[in-house]
C-alpha atoms as a PDB file:
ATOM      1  CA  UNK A   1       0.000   0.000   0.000  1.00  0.00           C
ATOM      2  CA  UNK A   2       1.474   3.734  -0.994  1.00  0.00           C
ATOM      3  CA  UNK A   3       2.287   5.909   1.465  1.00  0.00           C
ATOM      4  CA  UNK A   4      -0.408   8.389   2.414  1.00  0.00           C
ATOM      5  CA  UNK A   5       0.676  12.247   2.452  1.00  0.00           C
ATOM      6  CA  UNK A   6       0.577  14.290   5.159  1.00  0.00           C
ATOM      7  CA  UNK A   7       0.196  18.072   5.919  1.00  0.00           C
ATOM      8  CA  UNK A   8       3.418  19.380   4.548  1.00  0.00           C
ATOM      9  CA  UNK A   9       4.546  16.953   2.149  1.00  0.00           C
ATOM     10  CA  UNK A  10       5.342  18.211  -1.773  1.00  0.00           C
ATOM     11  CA  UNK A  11       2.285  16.754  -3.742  1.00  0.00           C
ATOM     12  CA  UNK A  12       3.221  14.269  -6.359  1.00  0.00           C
ATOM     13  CA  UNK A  13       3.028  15.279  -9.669  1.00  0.00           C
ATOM     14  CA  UNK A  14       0.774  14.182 -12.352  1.00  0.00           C
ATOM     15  CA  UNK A  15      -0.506  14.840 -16.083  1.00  0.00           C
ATOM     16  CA  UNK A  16      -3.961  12.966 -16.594  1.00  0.00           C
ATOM     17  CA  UNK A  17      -6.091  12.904 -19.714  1.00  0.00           C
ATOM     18  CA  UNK A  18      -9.284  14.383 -18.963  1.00  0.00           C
ATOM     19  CA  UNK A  19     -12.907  14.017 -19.796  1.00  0.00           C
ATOM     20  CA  UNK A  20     -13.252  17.007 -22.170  1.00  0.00           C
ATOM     21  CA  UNK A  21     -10.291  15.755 -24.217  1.00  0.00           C
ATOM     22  CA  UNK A  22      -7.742  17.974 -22.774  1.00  0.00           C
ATOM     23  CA  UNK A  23      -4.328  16.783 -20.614  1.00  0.00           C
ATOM     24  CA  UNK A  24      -5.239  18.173 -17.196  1.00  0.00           C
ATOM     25  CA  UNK A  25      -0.930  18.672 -14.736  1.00  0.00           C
ATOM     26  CA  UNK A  26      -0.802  19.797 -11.698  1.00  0.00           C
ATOM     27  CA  UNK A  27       1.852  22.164 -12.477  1.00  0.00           C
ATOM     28  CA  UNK A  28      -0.972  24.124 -14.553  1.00  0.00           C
ATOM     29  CA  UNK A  29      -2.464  24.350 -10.921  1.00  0.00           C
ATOM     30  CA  UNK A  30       0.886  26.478  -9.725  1.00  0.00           C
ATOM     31  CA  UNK A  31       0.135  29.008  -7.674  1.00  0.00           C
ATOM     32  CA  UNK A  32      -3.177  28.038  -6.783  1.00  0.00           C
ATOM     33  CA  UNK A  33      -4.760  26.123  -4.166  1.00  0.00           C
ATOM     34  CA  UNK A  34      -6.016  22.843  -5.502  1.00  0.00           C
ATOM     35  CA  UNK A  35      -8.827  20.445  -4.205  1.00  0.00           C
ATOM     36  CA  UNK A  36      -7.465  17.205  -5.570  1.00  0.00           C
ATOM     37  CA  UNK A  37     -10.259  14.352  -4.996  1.00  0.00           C
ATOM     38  CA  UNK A  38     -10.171  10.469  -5.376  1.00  0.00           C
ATOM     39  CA  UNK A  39     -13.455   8.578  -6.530  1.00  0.00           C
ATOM     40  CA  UNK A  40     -13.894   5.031  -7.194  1.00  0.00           C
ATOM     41  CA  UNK A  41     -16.578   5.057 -10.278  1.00  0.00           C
ATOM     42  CA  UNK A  42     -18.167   7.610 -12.052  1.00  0.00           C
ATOM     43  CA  UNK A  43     -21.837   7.431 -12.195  1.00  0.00           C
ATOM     44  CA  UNK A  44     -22.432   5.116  -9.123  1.00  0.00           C
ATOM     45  CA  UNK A  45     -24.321   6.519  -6.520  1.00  0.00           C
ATOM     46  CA  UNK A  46     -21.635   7.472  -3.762  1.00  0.00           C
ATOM     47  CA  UNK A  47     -19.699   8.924  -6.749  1.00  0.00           C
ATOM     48  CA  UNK A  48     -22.458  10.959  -8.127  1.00  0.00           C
ATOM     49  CA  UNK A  49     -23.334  12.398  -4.586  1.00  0.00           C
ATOM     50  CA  UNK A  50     -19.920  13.438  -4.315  1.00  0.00           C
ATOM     51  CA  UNK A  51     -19.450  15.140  -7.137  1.00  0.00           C
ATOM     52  CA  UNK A  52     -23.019  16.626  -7.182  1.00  0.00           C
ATOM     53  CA  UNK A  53     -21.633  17.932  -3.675  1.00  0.00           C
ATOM     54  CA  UNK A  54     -18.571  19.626  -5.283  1.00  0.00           C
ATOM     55  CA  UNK A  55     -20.147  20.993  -8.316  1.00  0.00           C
ATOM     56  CA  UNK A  56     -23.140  22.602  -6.098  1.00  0.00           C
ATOM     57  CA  UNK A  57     -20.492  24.130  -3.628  1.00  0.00           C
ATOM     58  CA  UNK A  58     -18.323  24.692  -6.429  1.00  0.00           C
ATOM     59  CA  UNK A  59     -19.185  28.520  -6.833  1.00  0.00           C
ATOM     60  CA  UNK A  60     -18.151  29.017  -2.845  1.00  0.00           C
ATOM     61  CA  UNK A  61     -15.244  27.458  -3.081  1.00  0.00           C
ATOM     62  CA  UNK A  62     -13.755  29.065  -6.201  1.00  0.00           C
ATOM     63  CA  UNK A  63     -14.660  32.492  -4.464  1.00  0.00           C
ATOM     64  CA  UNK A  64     -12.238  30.766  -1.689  1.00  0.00           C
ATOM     65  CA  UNK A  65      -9.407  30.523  -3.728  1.00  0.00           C
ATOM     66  CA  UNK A  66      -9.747  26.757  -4.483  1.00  0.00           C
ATOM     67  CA  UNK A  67      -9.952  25.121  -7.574  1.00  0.00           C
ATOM     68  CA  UNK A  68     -11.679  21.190  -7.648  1.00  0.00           C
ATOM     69  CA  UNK A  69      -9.903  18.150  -9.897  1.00  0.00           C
ATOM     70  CA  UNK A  70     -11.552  15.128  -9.808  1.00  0.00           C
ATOM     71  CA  UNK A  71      -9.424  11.510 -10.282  1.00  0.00           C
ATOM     72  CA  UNK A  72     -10.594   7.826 -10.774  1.00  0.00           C
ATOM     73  CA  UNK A  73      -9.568   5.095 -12.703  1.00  0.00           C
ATOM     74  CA  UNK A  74     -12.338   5.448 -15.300  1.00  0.00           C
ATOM     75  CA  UNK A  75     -11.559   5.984 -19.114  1.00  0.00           C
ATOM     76  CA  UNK A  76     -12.210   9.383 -20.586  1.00  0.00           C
ATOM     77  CA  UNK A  77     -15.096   8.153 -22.369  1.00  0.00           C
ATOM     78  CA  UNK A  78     -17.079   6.975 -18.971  1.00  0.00           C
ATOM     79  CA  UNK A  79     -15.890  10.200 -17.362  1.00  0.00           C
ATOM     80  CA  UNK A  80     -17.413  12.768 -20.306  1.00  0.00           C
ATOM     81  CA  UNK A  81     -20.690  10.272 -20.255  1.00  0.00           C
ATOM     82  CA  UNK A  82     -20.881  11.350 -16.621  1.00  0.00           C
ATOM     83  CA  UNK A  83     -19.647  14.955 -17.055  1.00  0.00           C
ATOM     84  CA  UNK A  84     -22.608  15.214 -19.048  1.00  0.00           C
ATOM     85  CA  UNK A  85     -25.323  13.599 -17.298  1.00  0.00           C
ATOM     86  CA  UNK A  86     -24.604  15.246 -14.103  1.00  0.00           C
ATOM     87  CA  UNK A  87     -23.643  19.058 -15.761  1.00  0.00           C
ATOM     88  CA  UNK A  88     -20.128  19.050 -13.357  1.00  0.00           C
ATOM     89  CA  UNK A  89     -18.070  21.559 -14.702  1.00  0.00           C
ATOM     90  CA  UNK A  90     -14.893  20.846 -12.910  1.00  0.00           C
ATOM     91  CA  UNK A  91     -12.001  18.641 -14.325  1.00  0.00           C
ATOM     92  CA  UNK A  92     -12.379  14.966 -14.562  1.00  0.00           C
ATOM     93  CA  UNK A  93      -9.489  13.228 -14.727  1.00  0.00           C
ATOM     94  CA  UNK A  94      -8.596   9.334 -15.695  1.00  0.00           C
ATOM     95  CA  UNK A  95      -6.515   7.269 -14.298  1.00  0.00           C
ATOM     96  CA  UNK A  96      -6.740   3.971 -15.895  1.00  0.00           C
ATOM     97  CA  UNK A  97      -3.370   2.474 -14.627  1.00  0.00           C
ATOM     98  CA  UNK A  98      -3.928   4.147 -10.998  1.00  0.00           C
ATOM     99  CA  UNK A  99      -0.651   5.130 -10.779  1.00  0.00           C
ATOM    100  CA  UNK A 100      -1.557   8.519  -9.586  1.00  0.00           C
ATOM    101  CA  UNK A 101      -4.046   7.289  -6.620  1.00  0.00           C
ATOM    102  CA  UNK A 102      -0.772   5.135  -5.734  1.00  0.00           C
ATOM    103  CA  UNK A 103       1.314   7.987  -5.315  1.00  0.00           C
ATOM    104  CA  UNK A 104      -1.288   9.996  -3.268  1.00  0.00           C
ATOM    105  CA  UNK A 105      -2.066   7.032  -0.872  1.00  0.00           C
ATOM    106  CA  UNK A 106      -5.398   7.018  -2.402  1.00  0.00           C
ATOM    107  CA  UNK A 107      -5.058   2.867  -4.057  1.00  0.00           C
ATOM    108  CA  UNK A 108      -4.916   0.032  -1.557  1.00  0.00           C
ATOM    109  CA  UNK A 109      -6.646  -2.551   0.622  1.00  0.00           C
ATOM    110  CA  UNK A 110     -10.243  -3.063   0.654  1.00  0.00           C
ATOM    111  CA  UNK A 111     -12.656  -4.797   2.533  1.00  0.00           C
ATOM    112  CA  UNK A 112     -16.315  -4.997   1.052  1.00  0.00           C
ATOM    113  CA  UNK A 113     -18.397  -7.643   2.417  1.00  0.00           C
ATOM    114  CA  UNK A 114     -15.606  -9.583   3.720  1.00  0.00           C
ATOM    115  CA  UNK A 115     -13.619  -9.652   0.887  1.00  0.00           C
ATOM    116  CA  UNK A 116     -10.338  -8.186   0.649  1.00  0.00           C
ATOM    117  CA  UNK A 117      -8.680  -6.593  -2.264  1.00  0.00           C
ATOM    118  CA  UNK A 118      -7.129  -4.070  -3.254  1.00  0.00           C
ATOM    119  CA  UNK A 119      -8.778  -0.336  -4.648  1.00  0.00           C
ATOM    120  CA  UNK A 120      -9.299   3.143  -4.675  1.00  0.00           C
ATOM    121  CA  UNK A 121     -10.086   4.586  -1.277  1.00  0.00           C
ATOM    122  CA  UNK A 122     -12.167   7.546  -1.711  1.00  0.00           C
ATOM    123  CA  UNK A 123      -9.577  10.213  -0.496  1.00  0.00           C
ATOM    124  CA  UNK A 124      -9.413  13.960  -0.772  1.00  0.00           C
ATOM    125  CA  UNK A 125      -5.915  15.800  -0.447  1.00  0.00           C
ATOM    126  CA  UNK A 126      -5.742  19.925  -0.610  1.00  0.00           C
ATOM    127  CA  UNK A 127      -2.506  21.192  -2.243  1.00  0.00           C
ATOM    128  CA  UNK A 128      -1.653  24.636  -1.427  1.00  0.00           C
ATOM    129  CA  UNK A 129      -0.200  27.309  -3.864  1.00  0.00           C
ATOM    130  CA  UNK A 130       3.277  26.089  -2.789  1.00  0.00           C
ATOM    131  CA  UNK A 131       2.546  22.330  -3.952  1.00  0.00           C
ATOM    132  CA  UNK A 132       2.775  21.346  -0.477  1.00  0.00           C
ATOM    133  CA  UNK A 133       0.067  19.115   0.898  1.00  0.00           C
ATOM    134  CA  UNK A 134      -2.597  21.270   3.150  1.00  0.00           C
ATOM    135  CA  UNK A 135      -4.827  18.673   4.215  1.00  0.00           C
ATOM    136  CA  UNK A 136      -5.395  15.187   3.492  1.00  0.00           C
ATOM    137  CA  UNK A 137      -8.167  13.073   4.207  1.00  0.00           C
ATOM    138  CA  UNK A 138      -8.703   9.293   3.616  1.00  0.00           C
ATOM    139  CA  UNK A 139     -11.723   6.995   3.567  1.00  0.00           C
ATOM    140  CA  UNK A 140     -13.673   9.867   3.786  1.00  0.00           C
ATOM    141  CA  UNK A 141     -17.695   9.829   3.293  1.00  0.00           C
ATOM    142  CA  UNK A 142     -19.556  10.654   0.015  1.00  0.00           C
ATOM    143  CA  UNK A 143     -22.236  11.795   1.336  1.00  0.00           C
ATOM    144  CA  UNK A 144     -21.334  15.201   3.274  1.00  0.00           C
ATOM    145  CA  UNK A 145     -18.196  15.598   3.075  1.00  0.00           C
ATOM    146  CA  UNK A 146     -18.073  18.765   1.271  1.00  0.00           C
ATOM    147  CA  UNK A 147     -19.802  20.380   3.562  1.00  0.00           C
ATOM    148  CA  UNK A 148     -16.962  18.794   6.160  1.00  0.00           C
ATOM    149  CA  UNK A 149     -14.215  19.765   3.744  1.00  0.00           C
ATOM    150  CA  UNK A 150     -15.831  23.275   3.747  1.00  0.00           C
ATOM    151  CA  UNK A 151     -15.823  23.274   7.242  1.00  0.00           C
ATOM    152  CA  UNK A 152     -12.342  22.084   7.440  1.00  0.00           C
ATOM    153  CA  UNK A 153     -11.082  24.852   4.845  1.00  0.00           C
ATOM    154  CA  UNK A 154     -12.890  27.374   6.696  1.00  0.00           C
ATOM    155  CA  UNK A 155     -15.054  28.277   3.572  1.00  0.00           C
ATOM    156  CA  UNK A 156     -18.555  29.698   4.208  1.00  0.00           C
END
């Protein structure tokens, strides 16, 4: 299992295709404060209440300084398919080979039922304008935790 990041660590790099056809880095992010967010499937429900979340608190977050990238090991096709159906306007990013959950502690052991394996755990990491990790948070909830995240950022 990767490592998971802490508060203070330098954010791991990354250049991701993304669902409107465009290659989505982080350095394009430089500067800015970033909202970097691990799902495990588009268009299930605990992924489309999560990003529902983000696009509907979207607005107060961007007037916060933060911008939102989302990341799961879907192709670009599922991701613009769900894009579309659910009107997010954020980045969607694909990570087929999960290489970049890996290197953000966001891939690893599962348990689902009693079975073990290994998968994305629904993680959310906040990368300041430095690159350095501001927050990270792992296993966290679909439902509500923007509004925790919002709380935890100190966003109205």
């Amino acid at each position: 299992m990767a490592e998971r990041l802490l508060s203070g660590d330098t954010a791991p790099g990354f250049t991701l295709p993304s669902a409107d056809g465009s290659t989505v880095s982080l350095k394009d992010y430089a500067g800015k404060s970033v909202v970097v967010y691990f799902y495990p499937a588009a268009s299930t429900p605990g992924c489309t209440t999560q990003a529902c979340d983000f696009r509907d608190n979207l607005a107060s977050l961007a007037a916060a300084g933060y911008t939102v990238l989302g990341i799961s090991p879907d192709g670009v096709s599922k991701l613009r398919s769900f894009a579309d159906a659910e009107e997010l306007t954020f980045p969607l990013l694909s990570d087929e080979d999960h290489a970049v959950a890996e290197a953000w502690g966001a891939w690893g052991e599962k348990k689902n039922y009693g079975k073990v394996y290994e998968g994305l755990i629904r993680s959310t990491v906040v990368v300041g304008p430095d690159g350095l990790v501001q927050l990270a948070q792992y296993n966290v909830r679909a439902t509500g935790h923007v509004a925790k995240l919002r709380k935890d950022l100190g966003v109205d």
